[in-house]
Structure formats: C-alpha cells, structure tokens
Protein backbone atom coordinates (compact mmCIF):
# COMPACT_ATOMS: atom_id res chain seq x y z
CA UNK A 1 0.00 0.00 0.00
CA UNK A 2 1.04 3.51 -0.62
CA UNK A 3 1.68 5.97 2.07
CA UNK A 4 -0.66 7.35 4.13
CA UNK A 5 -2.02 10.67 3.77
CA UNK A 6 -2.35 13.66 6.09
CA UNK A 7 -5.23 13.39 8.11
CA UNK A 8 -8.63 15.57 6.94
CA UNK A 9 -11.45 15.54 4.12
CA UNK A 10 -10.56 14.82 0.58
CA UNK A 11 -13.45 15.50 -1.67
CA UNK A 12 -13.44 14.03 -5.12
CA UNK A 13 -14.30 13.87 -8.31
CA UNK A 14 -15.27 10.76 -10.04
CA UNK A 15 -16.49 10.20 -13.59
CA UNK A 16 -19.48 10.90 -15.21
CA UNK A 17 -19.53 8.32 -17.57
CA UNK A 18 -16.22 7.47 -18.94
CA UNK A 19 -13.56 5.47 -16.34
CA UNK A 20 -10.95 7.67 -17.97
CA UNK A 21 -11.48 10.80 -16.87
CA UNK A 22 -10.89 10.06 -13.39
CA UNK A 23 -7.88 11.89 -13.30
CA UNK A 24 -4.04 10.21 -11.39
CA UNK A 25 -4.19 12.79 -8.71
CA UNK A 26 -8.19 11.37 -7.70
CA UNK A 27 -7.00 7.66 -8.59
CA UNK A 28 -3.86 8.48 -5.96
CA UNK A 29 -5.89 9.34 -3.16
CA UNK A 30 -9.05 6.96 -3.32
CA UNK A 31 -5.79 4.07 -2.78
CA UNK A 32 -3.93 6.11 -0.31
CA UNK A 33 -7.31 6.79 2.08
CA UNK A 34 -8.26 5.45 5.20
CA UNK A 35 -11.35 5.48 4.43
CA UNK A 36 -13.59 6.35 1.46
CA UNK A 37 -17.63 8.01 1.85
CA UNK A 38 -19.82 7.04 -0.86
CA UNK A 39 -23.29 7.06 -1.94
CA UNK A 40 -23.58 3.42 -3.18
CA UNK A 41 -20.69 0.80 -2.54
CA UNK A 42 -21.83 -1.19 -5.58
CA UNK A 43 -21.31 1.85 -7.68
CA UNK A 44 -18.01 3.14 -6.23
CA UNK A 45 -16.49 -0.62 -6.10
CA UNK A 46 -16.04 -0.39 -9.99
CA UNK A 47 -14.34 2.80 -9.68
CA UNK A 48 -12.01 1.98 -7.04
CA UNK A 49 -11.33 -1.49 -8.84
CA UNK A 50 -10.07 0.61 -12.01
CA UNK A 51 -7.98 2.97 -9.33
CA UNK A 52 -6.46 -0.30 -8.18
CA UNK A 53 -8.12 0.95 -4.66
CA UNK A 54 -8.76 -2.04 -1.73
CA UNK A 55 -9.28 0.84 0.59
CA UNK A 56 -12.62 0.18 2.57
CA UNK A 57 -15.84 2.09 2.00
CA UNK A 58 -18.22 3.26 4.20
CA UNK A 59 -21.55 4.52 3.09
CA UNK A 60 -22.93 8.16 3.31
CA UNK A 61 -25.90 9.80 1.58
CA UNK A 62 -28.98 11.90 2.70
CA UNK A 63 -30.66 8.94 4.45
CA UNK A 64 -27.04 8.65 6.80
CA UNK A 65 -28.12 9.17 10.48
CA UNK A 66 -26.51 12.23 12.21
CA UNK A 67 -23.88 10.42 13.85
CA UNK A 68 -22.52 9.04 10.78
CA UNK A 69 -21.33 12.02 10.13
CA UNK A 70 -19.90 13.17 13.34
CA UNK A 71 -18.20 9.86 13.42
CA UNK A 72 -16.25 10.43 10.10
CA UNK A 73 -15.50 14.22 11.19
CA UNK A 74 -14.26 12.00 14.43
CA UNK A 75 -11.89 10.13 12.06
CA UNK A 76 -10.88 13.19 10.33
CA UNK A 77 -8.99 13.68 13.49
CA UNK A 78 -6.25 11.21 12.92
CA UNK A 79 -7.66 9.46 9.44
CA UNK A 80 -7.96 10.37 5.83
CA UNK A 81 -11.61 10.30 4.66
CA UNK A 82 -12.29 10.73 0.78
CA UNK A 83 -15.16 11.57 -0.20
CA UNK A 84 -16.65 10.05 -3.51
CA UNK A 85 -20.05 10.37 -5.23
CA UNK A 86 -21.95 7.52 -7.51
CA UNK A 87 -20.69 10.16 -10.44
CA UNK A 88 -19.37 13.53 -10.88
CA UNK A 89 -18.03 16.10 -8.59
CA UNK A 90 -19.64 15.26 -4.78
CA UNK A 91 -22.03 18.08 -3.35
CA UNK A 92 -23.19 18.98 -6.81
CA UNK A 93 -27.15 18.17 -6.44
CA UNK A 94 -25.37 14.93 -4.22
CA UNK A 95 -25.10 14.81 -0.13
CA UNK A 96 -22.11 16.11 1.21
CA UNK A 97 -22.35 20.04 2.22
CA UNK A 98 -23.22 19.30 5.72
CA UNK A 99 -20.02 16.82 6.68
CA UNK A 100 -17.86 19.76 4.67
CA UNK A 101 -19.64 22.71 6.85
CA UNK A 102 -19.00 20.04 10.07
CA UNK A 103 -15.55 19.07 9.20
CA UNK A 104 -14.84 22.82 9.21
CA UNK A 105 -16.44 23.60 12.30
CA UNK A 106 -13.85 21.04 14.18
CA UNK A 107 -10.87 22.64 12.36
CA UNK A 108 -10.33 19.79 9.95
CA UNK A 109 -8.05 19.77 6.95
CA UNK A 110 -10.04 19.53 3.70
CA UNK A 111 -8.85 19.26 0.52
CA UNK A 112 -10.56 19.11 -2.98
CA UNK A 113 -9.70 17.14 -5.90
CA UNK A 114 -11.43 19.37 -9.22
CA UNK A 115 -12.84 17.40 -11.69
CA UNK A 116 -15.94 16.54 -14.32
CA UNK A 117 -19.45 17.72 -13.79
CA UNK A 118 -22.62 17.24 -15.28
CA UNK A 119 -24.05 20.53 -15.22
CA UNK A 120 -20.72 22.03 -16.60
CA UNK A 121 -20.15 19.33 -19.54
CA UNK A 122 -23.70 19.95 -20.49
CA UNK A 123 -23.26 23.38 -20.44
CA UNK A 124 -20.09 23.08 -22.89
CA UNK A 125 -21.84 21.01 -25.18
CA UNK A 126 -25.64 23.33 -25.38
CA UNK A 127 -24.55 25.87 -27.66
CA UNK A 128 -26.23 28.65 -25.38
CA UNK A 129 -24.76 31.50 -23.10
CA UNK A 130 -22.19 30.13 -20.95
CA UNK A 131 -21.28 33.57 -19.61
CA UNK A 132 -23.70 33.78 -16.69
CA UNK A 133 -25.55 30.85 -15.67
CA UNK A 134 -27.91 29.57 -12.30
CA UNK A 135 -27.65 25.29 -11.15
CA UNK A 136 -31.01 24.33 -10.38
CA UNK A 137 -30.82 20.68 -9.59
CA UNK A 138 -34.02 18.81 -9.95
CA UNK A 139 -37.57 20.30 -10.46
CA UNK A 140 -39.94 19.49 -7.39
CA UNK A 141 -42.37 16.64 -8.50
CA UNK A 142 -45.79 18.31 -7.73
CA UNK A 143 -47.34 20.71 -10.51
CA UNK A 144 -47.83 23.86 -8.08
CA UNK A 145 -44.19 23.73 -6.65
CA UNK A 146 -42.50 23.40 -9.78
CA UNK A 147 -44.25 26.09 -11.19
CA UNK A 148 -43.47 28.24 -7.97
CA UNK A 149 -39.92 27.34 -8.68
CA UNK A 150 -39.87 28.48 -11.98
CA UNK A 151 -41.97 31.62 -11.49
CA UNK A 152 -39.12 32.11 -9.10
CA UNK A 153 -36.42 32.48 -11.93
CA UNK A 154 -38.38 33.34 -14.99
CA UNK A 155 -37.31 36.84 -15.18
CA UNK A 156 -33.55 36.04 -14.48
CA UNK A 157 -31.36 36.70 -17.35
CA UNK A 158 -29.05 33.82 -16.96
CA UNK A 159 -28.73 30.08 -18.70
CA UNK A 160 -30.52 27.81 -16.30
CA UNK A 161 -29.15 24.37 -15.75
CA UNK A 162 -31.43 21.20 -14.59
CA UNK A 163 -31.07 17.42 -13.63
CA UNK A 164 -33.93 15.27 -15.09
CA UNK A 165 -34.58 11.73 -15.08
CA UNK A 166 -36.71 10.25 -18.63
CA UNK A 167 -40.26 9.43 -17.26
CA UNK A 168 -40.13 12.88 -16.06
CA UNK A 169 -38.44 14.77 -18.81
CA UNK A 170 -41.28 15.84 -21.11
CA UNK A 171 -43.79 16.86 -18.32
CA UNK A 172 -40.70 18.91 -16.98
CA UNK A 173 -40.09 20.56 -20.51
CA UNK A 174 -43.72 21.37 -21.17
CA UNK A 175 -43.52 22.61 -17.39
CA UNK A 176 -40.48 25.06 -17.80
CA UNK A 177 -42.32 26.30 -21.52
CA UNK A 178 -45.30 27.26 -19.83
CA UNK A 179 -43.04 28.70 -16.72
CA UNK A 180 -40.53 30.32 -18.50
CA UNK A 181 -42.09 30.68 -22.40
CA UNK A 182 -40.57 28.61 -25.00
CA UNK A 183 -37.15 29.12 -24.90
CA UNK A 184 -34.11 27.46 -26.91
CA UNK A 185 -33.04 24.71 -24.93
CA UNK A 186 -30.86 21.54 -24.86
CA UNK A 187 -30.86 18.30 -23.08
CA UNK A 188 -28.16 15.95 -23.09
CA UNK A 189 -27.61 13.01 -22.12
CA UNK A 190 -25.03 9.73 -21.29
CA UNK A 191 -22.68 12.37 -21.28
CA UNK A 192 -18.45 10.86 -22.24
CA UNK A 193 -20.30 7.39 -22.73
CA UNK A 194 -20.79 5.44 -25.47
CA UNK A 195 -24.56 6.68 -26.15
CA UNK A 196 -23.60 10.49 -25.66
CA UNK A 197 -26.97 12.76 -27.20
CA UNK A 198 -27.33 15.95 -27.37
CA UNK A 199 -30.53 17.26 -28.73
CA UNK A 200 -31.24 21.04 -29.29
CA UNK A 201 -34.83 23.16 -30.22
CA UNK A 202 -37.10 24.97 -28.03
CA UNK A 203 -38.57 23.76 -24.80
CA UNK A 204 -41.96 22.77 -26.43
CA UNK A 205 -40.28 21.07 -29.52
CA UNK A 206 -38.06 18.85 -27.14
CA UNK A 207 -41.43 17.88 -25.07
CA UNK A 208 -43.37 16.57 -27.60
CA UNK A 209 -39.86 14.69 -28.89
CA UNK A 210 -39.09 12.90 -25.57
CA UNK A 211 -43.40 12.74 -25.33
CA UNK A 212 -43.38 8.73 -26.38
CA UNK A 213 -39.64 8.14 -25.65
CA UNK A 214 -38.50 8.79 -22.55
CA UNK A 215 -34.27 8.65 -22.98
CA UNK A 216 -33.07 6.53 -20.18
CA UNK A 217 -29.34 8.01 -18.24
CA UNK A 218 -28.59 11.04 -16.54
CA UNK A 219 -29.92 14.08 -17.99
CA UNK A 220 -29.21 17.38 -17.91
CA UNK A 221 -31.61 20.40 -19.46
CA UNK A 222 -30.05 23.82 -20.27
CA UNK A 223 -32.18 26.49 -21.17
CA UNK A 224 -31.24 29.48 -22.82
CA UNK A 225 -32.06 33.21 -21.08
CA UNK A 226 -35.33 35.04 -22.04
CA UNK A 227 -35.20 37.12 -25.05
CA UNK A 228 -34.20 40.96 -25.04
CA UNK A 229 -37.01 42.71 -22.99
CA UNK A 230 -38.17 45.71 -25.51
CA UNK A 231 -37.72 49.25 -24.51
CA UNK A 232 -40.38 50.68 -22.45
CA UNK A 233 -43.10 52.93 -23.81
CA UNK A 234 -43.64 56.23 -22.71
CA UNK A 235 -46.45 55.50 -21.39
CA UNK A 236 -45.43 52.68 -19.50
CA UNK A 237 -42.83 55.03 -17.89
CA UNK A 238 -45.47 57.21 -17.10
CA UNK A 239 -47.76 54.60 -15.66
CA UNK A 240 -44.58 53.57 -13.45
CA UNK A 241 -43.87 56.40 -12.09
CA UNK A 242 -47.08 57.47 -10.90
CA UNK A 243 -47.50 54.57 -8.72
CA UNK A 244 -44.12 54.55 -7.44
CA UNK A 245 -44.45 58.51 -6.36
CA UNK A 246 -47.72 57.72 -4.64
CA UNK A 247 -45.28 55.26 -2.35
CA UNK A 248 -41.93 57.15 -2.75
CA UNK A 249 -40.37 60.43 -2.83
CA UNK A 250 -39.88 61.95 -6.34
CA UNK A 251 -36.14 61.24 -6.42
CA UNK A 252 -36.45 57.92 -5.13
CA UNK A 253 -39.40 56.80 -7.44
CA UNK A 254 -37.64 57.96 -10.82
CA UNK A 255 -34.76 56.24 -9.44
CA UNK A 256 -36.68 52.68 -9.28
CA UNK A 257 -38.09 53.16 -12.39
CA UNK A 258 -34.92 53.66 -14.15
CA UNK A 259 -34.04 50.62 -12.42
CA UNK A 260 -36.97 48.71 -13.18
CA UNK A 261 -36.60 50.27 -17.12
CA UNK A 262 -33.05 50.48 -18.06
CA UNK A 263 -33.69 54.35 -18.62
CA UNK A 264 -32.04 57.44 -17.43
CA UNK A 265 -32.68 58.65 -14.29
CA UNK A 266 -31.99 62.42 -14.39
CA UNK A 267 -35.14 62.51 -17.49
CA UNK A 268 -37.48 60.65 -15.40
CA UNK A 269 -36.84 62.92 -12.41
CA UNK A 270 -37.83 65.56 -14.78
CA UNK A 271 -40.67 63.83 -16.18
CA UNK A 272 -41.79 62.92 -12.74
CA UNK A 273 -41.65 67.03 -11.37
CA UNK A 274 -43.67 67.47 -14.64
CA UNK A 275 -46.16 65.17 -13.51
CA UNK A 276 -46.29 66.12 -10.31
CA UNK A 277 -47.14 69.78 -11.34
C-alpha cells in the first residue's frame, strides 16, 4: 500500500460516464485513504477497482443518520476520509455540504480534488450563453411547486441548468415552456459514454420529442435566457412612475423606475416634477 495521507477531508471527483477521466491525482488518493464516503458501494467498487483501490468504503448519503457524520469528522482527526459520489463532482445536487460545513467547524483539513461535472459538460456542449448561468438541480415533483420554482427564476437573465430523469423529462419541458415561455433549450444526455446525445430546439419542440420516448441516463436540461425585454413605452414610464411617487419620494421613485426600465434617471426625475405639477 502507498503511504498514508495527512489526516482531513478529501473531496473528489469521479467520472461521469467514462472510467478515464478520473484523473491520477483522484486515482492516488481513493488508494492512499483510510477510508472512502460514498453514496452506493456497488457503484463506487467499480471505480475503485479501475484505481487499483482495496481501501474500505463506508456509506454516506442523505438517508445517513446524524452520527454518521460526526463519526467520520471524528476520524478526520487522525484518518484520511475521501469523499466520492456515484458520479461527478460530490455536493453537486449529491449529499455532502453538511459533513464539509462540520468538518470545518472542528478545524479539519479539507482538501478538494477538481474534476468533471454534469451541469458544466452539459453546459459546454448546449450551444447557449455560458457567460452567466444559475444550477437548479431537480424540479420538485408536484405541478404547483415546480411552477413556484420556476416563477421564481423566470425573469432572471441567466442560462438555467437542470437534472432530469426520462419518465419525467417531457412533463418537466412542457412545465419550464409554460413557466418560463418557450425558450431554446438543450438536453443531453449519457454524457463521455458510449450513447452520448445531445438534442437542441425549443422547450416545447423537445417535449413533444421525448413525449413517447423517454431517454433513459442522466440528464441534464439547459435552457437558454429570455429574449431581449423591448424598450419601455412612454407610457409605461409614465404609468410607473405614478404609482411609485404615490409610495416614494420623487427622487427615489424615478430612481426605481430607471431601475426597473433600463432608462435614465436624471429625465425621469424631470418627467416625474412634470407630472407632479
């Protein structure tokens, strides 16, 4: 066996898909551990058999009890403890945050080994803005709080990123349409394996494709940002600052409409004295 490593968390990156993207600095540490954290042990045992890893797992997900997890912080003490999700980079939509926010809180070392990601690779391969984007993980499953959800982020001008699963996929397409209106989208799926699909329209075009065929892996949906909101009216400018001066001082109201509007501030102060007067 290899030496042993400094005592603290190491969090790391498995695969997606593909065996060979677990990178030599991840293999190194899931055989140098005292211990490695994962989700499923029937999952991570064919990872750490291509690491040439014998190092014993112990399991840890969102159904762990509480002391679980203060017992591994325990071990932190004097122990290495890797961290490893079924796929991907742990924490991403996967337990994990709370023995990271523990281990902290005792003064442990932690460490963390960078590597692929779902969201990101889907991201790379969507064709839409990349330059400002919001994770959303998985929709809820009942109609009124995925719509809530969505309401929630329907105005935000950023590429949203979500984690679906294929008997779910079209309801959750037709879902974010109506939510969001029918923008250009992508989902993709079996991302670096031999199956990899990437298939691009608008939300409601991608429903009615996946309608009859639910895809079966991991999949992730990107949606593109809402279109260019066009310039306010005059009248609309008007009509806005009205209501805001019958809550606000002059200054302050022309300044949330410019806000709200994009427009300049100093002609809707003067525009709001005028129709004041």
């Amino acid at each position: 066996m290899e030496t042993q490593l400094e005592p603290g968390l190491y969090i790391v990156a498995g695969p997606i898909g593909n065996l060979g993207d677990l990178t030599p600095r991840a293999a190194e540490i899931l055989r140098r551990a005292d211990v490695i954290a994962v989700e499923d042990t029937r999952v991570s045992a064919r990872l750490l058999r291509h690491a040439g890893s014998d190092r014993p797992m112990l399991p840890y997900h969102d159904h762990s009890a509480e002391g679980v997890r203060a017992r591994l912080v325990e071990r932190m003490a004097s122990e290495s403890v890797a961290l490893l999700s079924d796929a991907g980079t742990p924490l991403i939509s996967d337990p994990g945050y709370k023995l990271v926010r523990d281990a902290r809180a005792a003064g442990r070392r932690i460490t963390t080994l960078p590597g692929p990601s779902a969201a990101i690779a889907a991201l790379t391969l969507s064709g839409l803005p990349t330059d400002r984007f919001l994770f959303m993980g998985f929709l809820p499953a009942k109609a009124k709080a995925r719509a809530d959800t969505l309401a929630e982020v329907a105005a935000l001008r950023a590429t949203l990123i979500f984690y679906e699963s294929g008997p779910r996929l079209s309801d959750s397409l037709a879902a974010m349409a109506e939510g969001l209106g029918d923008r250009e989208a992508a989902v993709s799926r079996e991302i670096s394996k031999t199956f990899e699909e990437t298939a691009t329209g608008t939300l409601t075009d991608l429903s009615a494709r996946y309608a009859d065929a639910p895809p079966k892996g991991e999949i992730v949906v990107i949606v593109g940002p809402p279109g260019e909101v066009p310039p306010a009216s005059a009248e609309d400018a008007d009509a806005a600052l009205l209501e805001a001066m019958e809550r606000l001082p002059v200054s302050k109201a022309a300044g949330e409409v410019a806000k709200k509007f994009g427009l300049d501030r100093r002609g809707l102060y003067a525009r709001a004295m005028e129709l004041k007067a």
